[in-house]
PDB file of N, CA and C in Angstrom:
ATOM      1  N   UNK A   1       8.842  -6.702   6.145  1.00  0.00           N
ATOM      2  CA  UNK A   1       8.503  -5.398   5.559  1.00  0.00           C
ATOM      3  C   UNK A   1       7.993  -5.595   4.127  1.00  0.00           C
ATOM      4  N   UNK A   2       8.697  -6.803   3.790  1.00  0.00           N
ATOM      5  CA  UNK A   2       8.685  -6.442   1.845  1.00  0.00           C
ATOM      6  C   UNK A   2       6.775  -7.135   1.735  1.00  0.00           C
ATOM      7  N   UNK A   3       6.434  -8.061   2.838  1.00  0.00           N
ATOM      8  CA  UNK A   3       5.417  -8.746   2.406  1.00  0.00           C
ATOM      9  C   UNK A   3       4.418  -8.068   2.805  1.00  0.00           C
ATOM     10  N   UNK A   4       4.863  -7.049   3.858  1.00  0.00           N
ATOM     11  CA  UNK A   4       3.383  -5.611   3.868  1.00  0.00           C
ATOM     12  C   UNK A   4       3.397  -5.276   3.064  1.00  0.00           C
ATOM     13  N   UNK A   5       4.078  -4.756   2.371  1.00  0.00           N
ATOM     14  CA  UNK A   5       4.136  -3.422   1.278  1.00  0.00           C
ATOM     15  C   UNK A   5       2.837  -4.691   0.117  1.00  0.00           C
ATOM     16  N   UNK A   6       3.629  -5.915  -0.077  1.00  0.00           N
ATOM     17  CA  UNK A   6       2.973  -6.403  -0.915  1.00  0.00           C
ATOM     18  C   UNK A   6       1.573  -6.818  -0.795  1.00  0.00           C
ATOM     19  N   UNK A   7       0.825  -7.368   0.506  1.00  0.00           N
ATOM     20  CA  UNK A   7      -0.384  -7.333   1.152  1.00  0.00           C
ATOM     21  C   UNK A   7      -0.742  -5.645   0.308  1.00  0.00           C
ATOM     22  N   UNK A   8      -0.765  -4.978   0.605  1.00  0.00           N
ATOM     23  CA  UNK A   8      -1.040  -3.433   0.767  1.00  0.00           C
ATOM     24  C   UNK A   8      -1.216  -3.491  -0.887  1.00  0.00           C
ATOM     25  N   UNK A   9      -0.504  -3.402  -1.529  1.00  0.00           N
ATOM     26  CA  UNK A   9      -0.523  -3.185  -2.774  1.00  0.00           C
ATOM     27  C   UNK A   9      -1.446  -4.049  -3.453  1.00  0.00           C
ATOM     28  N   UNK A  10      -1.861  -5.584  -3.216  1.00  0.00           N
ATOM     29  CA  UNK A  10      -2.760  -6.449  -3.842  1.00  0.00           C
ATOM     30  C   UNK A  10      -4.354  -5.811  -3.076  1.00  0.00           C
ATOM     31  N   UNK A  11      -4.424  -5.062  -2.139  1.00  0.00           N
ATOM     32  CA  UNK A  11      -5.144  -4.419  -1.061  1.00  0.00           C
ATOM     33  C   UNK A  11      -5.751  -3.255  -1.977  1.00  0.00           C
ATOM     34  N   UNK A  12      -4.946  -2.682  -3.034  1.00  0.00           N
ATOM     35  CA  UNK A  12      -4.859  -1.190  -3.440  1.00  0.00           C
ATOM     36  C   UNK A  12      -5.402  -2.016  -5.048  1.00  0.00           C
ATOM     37  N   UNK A  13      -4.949  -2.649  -5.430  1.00  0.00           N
ATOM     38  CA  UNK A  13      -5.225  -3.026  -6.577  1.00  0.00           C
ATOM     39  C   UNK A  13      -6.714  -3.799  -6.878  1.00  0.00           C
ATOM     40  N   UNK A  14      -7.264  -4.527  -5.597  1.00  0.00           N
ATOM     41  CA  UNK A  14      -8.133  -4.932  -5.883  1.00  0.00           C
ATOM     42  C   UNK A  14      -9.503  -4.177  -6.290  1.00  0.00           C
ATOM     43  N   UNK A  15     -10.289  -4.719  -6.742  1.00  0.00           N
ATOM     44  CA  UNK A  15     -11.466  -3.680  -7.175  1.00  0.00           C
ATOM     45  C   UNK A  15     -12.784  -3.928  -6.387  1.00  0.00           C
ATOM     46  N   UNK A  16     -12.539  -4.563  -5.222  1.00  0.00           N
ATOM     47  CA  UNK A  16     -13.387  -4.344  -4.281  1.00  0.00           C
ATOM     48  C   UNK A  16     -13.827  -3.308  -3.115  1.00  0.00           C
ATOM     49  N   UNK A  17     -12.118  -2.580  -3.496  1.00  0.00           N
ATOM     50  CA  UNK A  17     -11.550  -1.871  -1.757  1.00  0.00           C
ATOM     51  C   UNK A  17     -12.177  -0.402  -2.543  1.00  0.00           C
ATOM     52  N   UNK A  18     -12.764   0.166  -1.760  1.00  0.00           N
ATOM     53  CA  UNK A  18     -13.815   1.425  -2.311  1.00  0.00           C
ATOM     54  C   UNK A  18     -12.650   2.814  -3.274  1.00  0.00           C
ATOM     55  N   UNK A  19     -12.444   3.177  -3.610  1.00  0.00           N
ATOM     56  CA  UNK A  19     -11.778   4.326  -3.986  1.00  0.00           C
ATOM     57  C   UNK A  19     -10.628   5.552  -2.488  1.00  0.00           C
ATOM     58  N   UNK A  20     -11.325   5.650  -1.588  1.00  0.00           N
ATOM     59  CA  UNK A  20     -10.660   6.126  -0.837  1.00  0.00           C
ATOM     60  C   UNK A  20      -9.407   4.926   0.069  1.00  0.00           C
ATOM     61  N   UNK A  21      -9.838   4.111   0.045  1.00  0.00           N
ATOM     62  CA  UNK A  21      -9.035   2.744   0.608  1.00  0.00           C
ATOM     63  C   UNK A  21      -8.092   2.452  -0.133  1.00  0.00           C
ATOM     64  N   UNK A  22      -8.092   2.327  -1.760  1.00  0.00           N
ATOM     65  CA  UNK A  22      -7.043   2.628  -2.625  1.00  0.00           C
ATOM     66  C   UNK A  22      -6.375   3.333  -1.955  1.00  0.00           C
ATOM     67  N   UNK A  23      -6.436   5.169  -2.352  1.00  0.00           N
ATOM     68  CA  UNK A  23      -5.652   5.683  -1.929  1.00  0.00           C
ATOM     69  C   UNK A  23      -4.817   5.841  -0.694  1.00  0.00           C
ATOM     70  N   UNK A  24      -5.585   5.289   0.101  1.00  0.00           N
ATOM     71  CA  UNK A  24      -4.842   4.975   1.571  1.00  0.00           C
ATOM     72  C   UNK A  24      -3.693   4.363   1.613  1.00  0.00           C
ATOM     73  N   UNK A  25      -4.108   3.398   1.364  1.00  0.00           N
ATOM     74  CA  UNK A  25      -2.978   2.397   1.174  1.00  0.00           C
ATOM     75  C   UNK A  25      -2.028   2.858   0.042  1.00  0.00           C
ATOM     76  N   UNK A  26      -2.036   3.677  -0.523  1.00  0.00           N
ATOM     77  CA  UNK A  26      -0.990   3.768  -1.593  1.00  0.00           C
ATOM     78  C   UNK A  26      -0.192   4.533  -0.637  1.00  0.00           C
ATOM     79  N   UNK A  27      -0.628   5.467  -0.244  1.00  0.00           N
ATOM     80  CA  UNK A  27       0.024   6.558   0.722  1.00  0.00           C
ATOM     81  C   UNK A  27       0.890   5.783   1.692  1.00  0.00           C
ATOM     82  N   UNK A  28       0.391   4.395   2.061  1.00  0.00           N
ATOM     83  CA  UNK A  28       1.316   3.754   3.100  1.00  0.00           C
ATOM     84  C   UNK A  28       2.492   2.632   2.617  1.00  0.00           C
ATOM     85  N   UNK A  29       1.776   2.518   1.380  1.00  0.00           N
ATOM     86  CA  UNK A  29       2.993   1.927   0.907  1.00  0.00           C
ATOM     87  C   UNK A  29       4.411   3.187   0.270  1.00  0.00           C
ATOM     88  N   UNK A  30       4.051   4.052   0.479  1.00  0.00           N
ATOM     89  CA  UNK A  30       4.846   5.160  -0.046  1.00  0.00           C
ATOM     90  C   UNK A  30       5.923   5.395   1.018  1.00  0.00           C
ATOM     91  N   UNK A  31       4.779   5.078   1.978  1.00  0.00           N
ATOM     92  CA  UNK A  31       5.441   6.007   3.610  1.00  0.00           C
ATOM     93  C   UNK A  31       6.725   4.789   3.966  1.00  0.00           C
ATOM     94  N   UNK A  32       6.368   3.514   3.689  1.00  0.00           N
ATOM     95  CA  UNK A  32       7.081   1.869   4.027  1.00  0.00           C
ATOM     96  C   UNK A  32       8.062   2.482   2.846  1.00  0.00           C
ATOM     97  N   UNK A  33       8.001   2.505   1.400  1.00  0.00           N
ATOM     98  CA  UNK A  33       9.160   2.326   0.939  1.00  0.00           C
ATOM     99  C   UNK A  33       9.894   3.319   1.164  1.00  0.00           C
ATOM    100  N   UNK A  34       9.625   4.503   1.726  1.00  0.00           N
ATOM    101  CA  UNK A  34      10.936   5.718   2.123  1.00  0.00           C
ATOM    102  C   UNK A  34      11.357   5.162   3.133  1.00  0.00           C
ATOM    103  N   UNK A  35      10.508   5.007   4.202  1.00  0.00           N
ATOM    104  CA  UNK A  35      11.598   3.922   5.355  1.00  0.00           C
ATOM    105  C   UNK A  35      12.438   2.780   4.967  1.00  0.00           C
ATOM    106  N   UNK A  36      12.016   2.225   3.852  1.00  0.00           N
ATOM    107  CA  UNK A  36      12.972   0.842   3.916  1.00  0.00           C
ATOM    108  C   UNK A  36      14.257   1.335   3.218  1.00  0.00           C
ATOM    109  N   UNK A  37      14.067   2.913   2.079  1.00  0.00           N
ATOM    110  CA  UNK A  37      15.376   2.869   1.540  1.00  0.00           C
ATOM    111  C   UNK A  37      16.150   3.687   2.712  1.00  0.00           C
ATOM    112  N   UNK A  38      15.798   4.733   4.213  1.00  0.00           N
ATOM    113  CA  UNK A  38      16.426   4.861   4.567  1.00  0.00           C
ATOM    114  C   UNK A  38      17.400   4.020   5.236  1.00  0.00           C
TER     115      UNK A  38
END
């Protein structure tokens, strides 16, 4: 789990991934860390 979130986030950070792809992925890393603290 912990090494999606982190894929995802180097995914979100890079400045290749267009502006809407950012936000995608932020949204899913959001969605992963409410599941992992449940």
């Amino acid at each position: 789990m912990t090494l999606s979130v982190q894929k995802l986030a180097i995914n979100s950070v890079s400045p290749k991934k267009s502006g809407h792809r950012v936000k995608h992925n932020f949204i899913i890393i959001s969605i992963t860390d409410i599941s992992a603290e449940t």
